[in-house]
N, C-alpha and C. Protein backbone atom coordinates (compact mmCIF):
# COMPACT_ATOMS: atom_id res chain seq x y z
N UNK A 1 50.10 62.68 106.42
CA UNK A 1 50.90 62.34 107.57
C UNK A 1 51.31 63.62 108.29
N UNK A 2 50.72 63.58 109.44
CA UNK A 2 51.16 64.42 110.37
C UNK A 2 52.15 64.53 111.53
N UNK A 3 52.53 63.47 111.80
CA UNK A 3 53.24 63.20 113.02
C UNK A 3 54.62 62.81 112.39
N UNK A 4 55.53 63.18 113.40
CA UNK A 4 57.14 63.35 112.16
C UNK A 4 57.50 61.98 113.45
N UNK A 5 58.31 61.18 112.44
CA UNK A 5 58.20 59.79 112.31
C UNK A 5 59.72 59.41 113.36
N UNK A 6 59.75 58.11 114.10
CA UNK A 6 61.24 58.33 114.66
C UNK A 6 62.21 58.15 113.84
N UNK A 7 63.36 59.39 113.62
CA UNK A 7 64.71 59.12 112.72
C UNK A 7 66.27 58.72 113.89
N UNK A 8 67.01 58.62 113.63
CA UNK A 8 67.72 58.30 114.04
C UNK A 8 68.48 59.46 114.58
N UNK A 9 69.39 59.24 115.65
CA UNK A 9 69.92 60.41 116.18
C UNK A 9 70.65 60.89 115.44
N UNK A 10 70.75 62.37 115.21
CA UNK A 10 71.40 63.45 113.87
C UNK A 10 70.91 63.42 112.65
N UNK A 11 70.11 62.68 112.58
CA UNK A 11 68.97 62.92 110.95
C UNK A 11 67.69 63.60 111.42
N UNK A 12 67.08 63.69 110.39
CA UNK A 12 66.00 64.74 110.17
C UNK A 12 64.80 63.55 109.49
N UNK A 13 63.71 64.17 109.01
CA UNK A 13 62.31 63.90 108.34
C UNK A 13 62.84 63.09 107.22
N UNK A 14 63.65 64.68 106.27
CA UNK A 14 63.85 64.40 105.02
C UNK A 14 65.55 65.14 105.07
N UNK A 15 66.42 64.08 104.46
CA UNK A 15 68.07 64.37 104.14
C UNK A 15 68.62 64.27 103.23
N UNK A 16 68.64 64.86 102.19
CA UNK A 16 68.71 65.13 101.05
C UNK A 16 70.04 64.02 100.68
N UNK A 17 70.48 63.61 99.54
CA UNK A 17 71.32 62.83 98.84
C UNK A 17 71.63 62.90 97.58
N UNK A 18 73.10 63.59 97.78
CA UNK A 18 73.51 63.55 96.35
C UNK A 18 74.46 62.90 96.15
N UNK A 19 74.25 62.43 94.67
CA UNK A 19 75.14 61.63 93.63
C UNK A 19 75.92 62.94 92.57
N UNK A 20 77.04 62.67 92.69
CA UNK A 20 77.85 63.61 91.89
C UNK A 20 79.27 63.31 91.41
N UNK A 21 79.54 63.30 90.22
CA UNK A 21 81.13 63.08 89.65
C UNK A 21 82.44 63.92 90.50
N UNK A 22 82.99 63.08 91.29
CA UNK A 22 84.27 63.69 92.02
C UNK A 22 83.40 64.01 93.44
N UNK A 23 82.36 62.85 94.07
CA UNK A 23 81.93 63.17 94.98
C UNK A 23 82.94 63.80 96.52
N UNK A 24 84.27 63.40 96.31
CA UNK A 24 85.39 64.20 96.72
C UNK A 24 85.31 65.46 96.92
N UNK A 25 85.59 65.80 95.69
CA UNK A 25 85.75 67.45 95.57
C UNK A 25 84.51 68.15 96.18
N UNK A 26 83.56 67.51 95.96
CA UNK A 26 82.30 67.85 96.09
C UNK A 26 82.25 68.35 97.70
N UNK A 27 82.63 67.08 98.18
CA UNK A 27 82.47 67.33 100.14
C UNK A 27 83.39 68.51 100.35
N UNK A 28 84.44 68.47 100.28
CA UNK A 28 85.52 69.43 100.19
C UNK A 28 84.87 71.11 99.74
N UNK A 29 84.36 71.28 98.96
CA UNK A 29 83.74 72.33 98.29
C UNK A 29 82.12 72.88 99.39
N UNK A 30 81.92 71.96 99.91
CA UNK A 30 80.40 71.90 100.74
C UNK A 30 80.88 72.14 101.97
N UNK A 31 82.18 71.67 102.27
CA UNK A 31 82.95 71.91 103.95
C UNK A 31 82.99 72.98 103.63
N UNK A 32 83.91 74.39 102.45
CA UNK A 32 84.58 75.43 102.55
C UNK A 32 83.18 76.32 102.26
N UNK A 33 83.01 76.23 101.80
CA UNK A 33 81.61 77.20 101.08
C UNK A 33 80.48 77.46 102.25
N UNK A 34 79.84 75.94 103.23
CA UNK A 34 78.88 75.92 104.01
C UNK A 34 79.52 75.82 105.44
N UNK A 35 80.64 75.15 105.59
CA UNK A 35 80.78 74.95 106.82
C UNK A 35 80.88 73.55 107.29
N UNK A 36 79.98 72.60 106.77
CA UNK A 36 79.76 71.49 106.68
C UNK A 36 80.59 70.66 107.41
N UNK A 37 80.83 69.75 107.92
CA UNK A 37 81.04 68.66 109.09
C UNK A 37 81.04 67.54 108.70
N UNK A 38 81.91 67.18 108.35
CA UNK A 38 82.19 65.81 107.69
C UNK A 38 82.06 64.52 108.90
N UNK A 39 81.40 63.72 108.66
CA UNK A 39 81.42 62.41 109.19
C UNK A 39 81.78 61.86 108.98
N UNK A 40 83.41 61.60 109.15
CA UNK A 40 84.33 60.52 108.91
C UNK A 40 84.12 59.11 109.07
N UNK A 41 83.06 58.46 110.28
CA UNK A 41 82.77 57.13 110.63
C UNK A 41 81.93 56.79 109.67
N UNK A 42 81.20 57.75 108.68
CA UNK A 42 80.50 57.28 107.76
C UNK A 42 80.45 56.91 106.66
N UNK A 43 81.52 57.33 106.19
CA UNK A 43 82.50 56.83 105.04
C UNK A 43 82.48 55.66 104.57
N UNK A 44 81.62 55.55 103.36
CA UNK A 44 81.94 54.00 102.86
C UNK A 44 82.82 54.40 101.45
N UNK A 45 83.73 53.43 101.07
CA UNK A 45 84.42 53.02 100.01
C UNK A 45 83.55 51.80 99.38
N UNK A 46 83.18 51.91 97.85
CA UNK A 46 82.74 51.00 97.17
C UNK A 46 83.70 49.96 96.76
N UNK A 47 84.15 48.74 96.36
CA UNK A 47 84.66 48.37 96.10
C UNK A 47 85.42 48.66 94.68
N UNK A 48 85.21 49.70 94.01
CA UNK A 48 85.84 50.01 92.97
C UNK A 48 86.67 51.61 93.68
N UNK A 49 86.85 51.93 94.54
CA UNK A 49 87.47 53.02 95.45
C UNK A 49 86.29 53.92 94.93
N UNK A 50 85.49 54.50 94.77
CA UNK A 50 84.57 55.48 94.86
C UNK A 50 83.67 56.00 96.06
N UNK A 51 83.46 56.61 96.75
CA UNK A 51 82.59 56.87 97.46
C UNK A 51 81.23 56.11 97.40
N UNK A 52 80.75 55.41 98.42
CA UNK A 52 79.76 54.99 98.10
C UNK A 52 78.54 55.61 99.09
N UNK A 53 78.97 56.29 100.06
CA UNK A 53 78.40 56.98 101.48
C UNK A 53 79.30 57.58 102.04
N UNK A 54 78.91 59.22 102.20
CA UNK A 54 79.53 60.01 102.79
C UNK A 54 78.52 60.96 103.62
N UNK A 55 78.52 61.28 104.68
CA UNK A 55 77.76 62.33 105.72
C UNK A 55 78.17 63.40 105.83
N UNK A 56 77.40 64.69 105.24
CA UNK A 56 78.17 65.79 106.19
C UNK A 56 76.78 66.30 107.22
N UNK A 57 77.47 66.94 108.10
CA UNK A 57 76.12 68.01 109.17
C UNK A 57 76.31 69.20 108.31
N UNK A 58 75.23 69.87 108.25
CA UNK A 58 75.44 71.47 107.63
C UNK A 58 74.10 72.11 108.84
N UNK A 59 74.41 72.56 109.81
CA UNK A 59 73.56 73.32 110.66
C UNK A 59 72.76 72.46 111.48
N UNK A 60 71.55 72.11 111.52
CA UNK A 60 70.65 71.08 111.69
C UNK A 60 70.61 69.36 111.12
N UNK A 61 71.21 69.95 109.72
CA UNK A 61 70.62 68.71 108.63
C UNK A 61 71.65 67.80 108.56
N UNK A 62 71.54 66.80 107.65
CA UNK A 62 72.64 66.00 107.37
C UNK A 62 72.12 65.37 105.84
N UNK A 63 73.52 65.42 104.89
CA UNK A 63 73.94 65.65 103.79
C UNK A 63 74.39 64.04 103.51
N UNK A 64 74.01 63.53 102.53
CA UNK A 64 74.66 62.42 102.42
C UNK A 64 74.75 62.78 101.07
N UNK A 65 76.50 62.14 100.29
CA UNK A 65 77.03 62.71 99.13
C UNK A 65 77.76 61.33 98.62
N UNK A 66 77.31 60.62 97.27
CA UNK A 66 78.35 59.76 96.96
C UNK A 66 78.78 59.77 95.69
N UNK A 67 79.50 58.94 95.19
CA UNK A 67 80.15 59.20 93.88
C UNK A 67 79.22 58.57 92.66
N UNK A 68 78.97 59.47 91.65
CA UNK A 68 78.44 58.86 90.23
C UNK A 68 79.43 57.47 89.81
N UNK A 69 78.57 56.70 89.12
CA UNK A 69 79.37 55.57 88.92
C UNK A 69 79.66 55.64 87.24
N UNK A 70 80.52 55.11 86.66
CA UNK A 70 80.42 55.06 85.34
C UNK A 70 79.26 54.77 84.51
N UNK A 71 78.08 53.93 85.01
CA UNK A 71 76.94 54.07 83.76
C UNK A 71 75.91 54.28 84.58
N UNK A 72 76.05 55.36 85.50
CA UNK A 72 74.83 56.20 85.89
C UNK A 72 74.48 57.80 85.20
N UNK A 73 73.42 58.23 85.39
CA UNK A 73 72.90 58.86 84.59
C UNK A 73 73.73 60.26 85.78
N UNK A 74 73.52 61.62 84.54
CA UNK A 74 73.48 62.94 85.22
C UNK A 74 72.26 62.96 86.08
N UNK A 75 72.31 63.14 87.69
CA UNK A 75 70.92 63.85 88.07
C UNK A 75 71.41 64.72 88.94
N UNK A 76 71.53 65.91 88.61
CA UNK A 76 71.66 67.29 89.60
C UNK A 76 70.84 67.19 90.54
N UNK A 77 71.43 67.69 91.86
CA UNK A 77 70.26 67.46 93.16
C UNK A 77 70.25 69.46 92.86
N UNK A 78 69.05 69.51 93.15
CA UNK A 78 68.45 70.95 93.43
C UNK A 78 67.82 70.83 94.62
N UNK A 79 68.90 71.80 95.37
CA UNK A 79 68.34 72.09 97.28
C UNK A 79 68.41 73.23 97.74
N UNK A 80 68.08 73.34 98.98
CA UNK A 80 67.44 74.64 99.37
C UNK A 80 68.16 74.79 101.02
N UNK A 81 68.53 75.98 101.00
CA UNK A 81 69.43 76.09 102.32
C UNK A 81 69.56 77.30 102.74
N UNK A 82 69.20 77.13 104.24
CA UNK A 82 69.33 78.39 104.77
C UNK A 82 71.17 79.06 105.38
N UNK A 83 71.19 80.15 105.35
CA UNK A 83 72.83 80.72 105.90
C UNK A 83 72.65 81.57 106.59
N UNK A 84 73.21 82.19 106.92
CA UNK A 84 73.69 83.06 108.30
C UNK A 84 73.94 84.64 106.78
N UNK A 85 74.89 84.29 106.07
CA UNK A 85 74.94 85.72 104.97
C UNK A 85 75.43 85.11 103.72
N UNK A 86 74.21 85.43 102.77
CA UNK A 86 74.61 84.86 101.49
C UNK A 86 74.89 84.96 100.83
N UNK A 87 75.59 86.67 100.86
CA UNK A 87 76.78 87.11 100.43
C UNK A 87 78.07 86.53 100.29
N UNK A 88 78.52 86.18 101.68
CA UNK A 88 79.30 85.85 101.73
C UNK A 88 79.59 84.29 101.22
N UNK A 89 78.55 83.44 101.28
CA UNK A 89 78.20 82.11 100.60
C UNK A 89 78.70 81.81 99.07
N UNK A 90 77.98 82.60 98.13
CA UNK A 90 78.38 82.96 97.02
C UNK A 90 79.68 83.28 96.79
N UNK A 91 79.96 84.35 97.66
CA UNK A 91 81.57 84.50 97.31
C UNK A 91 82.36 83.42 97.43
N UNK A 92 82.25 83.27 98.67
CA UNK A 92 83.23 81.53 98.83
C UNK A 92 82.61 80.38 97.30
N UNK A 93 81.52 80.50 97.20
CA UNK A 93 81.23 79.27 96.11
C UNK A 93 82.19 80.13 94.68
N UNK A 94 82.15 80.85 94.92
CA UNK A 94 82.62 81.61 93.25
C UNK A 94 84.19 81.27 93.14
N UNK A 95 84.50 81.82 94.39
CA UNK A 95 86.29 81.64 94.62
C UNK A 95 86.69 79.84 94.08
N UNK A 96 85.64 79.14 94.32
CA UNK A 96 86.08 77.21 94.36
C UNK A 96 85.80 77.01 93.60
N UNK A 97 85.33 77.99 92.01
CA UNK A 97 84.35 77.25 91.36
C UNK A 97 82.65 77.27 91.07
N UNK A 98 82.27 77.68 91.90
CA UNK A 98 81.09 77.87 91.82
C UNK A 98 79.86 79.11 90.71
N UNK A 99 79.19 78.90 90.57
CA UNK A 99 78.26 79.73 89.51
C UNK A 99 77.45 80.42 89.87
N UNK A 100 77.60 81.83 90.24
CA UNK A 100 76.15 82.77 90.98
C UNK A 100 74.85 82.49 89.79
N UNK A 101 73.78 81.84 89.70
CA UNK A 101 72.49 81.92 88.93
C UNK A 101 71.51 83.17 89.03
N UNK A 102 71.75 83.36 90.30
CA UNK A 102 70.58 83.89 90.88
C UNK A 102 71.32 84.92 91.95
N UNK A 103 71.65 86.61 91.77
CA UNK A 103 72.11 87.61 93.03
C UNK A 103 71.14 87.57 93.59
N UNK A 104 71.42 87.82 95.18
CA UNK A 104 70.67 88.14 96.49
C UNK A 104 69.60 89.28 95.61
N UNK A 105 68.66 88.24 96.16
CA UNK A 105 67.07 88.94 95.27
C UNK A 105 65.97 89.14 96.49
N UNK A 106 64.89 90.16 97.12
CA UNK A 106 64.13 89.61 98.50
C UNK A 106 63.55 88.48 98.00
N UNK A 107 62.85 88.25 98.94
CA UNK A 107 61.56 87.09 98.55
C UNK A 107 60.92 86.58 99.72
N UNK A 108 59.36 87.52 99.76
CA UNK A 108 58.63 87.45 100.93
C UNK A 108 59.43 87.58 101.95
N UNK A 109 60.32 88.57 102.21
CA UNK A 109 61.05 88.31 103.77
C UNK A 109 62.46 87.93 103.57
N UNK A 110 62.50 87.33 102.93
CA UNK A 110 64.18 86.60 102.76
C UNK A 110 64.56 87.01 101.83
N UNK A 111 65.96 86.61 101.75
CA UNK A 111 66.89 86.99 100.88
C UNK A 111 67.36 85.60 100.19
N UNK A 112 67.21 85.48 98.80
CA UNK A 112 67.13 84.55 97.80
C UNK A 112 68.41 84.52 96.87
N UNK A 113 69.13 83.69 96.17
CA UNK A 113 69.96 83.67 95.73
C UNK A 113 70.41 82.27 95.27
N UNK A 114 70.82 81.87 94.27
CA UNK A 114 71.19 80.59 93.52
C UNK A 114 72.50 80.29 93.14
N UNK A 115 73.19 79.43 93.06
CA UNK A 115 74.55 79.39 92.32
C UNK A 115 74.69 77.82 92.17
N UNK A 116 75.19 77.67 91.07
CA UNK A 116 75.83 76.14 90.53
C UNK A 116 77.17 75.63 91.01
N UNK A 117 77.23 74.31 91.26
CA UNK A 117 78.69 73.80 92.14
C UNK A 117 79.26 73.22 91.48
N UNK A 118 80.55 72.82 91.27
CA UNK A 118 81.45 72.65 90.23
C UNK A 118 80.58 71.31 90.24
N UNK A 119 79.64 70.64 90.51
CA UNK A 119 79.64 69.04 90.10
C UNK A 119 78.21 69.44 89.49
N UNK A 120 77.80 70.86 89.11
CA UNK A 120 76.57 71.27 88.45
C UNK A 120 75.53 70.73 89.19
N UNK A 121 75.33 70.99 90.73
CA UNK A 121 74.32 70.95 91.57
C UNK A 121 73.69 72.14 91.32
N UNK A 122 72.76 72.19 91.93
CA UNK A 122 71.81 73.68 91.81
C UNK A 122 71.91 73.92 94.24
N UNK A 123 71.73 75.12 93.74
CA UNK A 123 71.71 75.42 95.37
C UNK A 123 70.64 76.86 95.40
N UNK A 124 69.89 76.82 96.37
CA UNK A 124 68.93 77.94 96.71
C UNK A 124 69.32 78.33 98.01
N UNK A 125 70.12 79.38 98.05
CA UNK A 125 70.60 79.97 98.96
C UNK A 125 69.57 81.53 99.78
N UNK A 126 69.04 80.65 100.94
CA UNK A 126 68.60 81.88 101.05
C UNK A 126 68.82 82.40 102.69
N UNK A 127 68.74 83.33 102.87
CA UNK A 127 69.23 84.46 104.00
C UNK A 127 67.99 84.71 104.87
N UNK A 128 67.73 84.14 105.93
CA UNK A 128 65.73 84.44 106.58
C UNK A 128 66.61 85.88 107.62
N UNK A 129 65.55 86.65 107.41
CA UNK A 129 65.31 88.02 108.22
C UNK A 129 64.18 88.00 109.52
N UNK A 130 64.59 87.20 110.33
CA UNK A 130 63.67 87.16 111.64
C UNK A 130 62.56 88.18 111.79
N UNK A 131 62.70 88.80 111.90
CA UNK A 131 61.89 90.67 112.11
C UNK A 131 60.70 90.21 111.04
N UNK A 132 61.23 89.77 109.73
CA UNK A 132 60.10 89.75 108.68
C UNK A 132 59.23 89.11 108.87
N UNK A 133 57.98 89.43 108.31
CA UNK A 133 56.50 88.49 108.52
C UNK A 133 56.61 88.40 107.01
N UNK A 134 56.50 86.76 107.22
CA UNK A 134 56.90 86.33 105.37
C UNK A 134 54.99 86.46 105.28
N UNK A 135 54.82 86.90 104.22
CA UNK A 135 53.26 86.95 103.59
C UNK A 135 53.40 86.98 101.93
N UNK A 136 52.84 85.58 101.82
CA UNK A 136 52.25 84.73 100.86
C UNK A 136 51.07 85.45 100.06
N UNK A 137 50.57 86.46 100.82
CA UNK A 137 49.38 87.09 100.08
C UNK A 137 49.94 87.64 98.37
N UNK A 138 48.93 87.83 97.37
CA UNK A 138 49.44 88.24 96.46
C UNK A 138 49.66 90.06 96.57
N UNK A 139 49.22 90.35 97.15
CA UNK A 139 49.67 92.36 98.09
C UNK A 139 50.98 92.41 98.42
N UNK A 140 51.62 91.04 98.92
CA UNK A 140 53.31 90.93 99.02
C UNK A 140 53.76 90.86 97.83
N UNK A 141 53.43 90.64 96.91
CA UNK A 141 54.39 90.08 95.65
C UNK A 141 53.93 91.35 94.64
N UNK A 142 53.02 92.04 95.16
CA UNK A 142 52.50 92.85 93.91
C UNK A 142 51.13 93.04 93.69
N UNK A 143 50.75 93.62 92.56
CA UNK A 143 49.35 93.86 92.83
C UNK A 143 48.98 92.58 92.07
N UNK A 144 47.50 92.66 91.88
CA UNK A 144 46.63 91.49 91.67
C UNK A 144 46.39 90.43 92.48
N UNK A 145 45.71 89.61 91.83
CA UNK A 145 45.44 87.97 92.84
C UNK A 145 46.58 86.94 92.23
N UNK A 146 46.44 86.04 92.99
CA UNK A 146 47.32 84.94 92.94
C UNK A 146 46.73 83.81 91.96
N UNK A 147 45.64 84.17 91.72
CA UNK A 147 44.76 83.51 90.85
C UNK A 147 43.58 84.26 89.95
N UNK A 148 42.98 83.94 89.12
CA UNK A 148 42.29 84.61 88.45
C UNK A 148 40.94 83.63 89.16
N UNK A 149 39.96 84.30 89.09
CA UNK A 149 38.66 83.95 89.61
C UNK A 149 38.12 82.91 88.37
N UNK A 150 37.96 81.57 89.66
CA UNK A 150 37.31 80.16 88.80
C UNK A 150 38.58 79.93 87.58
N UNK A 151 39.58 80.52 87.14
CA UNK A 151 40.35 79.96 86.27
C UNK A 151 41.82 79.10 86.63
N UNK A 152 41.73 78.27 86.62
CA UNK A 152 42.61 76.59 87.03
C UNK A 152 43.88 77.30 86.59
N UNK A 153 43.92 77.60 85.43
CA UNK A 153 44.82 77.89 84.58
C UNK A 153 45.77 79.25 84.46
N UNK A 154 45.04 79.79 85.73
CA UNK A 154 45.38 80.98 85.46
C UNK A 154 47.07 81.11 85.70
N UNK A 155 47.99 82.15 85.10
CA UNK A 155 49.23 82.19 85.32
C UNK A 155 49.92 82.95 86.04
N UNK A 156 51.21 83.30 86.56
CA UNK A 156 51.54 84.34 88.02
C UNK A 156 51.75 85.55 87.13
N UNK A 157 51.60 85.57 86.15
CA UNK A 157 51.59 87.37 85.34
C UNK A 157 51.20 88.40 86.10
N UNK A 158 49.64 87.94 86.77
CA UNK A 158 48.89 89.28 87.45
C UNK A 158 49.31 89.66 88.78
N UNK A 159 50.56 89.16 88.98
CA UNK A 159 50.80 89.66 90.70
C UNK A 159 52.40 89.35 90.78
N UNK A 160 53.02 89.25 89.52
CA UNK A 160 54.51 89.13 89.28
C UNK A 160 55.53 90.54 89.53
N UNK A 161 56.21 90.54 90.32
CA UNK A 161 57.03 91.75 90.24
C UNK A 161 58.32 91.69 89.64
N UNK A 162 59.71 92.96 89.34
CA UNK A 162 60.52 92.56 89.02
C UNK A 162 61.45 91.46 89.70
N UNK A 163 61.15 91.35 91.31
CA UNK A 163 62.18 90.33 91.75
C UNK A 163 61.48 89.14 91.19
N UNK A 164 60.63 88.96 91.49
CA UNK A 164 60.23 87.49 90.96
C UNK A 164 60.31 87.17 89.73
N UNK A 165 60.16 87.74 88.73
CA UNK A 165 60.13 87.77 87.21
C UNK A 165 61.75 87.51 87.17
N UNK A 166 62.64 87.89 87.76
CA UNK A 166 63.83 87.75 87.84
C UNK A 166 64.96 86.49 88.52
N UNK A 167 64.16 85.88 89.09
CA UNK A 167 63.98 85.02 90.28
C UNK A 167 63.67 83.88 88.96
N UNK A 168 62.65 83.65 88.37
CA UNK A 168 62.00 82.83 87.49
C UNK A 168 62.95 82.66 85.89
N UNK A 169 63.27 83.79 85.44
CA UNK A 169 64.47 83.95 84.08
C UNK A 169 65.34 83.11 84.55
N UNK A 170 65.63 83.67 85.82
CA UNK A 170 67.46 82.82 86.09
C UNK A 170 67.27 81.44 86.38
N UNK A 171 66.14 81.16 86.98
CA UNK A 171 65.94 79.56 87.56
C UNK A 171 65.71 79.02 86.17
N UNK A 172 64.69 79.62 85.44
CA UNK A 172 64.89 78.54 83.95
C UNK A 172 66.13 79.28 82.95
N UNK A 173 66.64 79.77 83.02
CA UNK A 173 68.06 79.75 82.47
C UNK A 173 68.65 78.73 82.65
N UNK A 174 69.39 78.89 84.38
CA UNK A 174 70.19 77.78 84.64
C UNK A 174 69.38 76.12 84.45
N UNK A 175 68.19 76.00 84.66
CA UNK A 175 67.48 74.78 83.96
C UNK A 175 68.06 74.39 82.76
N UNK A 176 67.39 74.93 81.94
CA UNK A 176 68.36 74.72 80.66
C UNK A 176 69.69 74.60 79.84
N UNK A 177 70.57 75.16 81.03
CA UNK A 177 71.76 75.00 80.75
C UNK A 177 72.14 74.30 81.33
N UNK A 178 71.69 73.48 82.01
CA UNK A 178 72.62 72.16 82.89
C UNK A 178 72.74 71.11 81.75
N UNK A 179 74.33 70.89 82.02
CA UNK A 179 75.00 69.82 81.08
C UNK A 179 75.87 68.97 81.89
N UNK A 180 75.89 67.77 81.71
CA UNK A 180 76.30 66.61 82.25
C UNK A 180 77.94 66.80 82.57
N UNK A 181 78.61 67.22 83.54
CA UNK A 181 79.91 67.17 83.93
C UNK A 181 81.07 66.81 82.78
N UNK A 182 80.25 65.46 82.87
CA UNK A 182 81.14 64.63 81.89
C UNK A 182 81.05 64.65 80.68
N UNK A 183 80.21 65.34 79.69
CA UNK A 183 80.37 66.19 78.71
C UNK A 183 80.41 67.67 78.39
N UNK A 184 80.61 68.04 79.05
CA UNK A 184 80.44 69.74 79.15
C UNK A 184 81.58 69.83 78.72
């Protein structure tokens, strides 16, 4: 599919949705940290008072956030977002709570960076540098190919540098350490 489909006015393609314990705190934490824009008309209350639909705008996009219910499962949303300085992002997430995973690392052009949200979301925070020509080649990342010749299998060893090797520890670190709110 090539042709981007009609959405409704203030949505996008694809709008990410998360489910999270204290989907409250959550919006609150996503207003101070991102900026975010709460859509008050969108507000649904479930009949047990929980959030059942909430909107925020964050730049372009729109965020829909509702509350975990008692016998729903943990599912961390892992997303990806661009900022203005993600320095300063982090800091605000750290001050509320939040978990740096990943310090401002490059990456092809940008500036990369991760941190966990008190409702143990994952966030990919990254910083784009206009000027940069992002290149995908494996000569950007390091020496070698991006692949080994005819091998399917081959692995990113031969063209891995320290940011990326670093980039990769912390992302499966914090993988593995995600624990369910409600038992942690």
């Amino acid at each position: 599919m090539t042709a981007t489909p009609p959405v409704p006015a203030g949505s996008n393609t694809v709008n990410p949705f998360i489910v999270a314990e204290g989907a409250a705190a959550l919006i609150a934490f996503l207003i101070e940290v991102f900026g975010a824009e709460d859509v008050p008309e969108a507000r649904t209350l479930d009949t047990d008072g929980l959030i059942l639909h909430a909107e925020l705008r964050i730049g372009d996009s729109l965020l829909t956030v509702a509350d975990r219910k008692p016998d729903w499962p943990f599912t961390p949303a892992l997303t990806r977002i661009y900022v203005d300085d993600v320095a300063a992002v982090l800091d605000r997430a750290e001050k509320l709570g939040g978990r740096v995973l990943t310090r401002p690392t490059d990456f092809f052009g940008d500036t990369l960076a991760r941190f966990q949200d008190p409702a143990a979301n994952l966030w990919w925070v990254y910083q784009h540098a206009p000027e940069a020509v992002q290149d995908w080649s494996a000569d950007a990342a390091g020496e070698g190919e991006w692949q080994a010749d005819g091998d399917e299998a081959a692995d990113w060893s031969s063209f891995t540098t320290p940011e990326l090797e670093y980039i990769n520890t912390s992302l499966n670190e914090a993988m593995r350490g995600l624990t369910d709110p409600r038992t942690a």
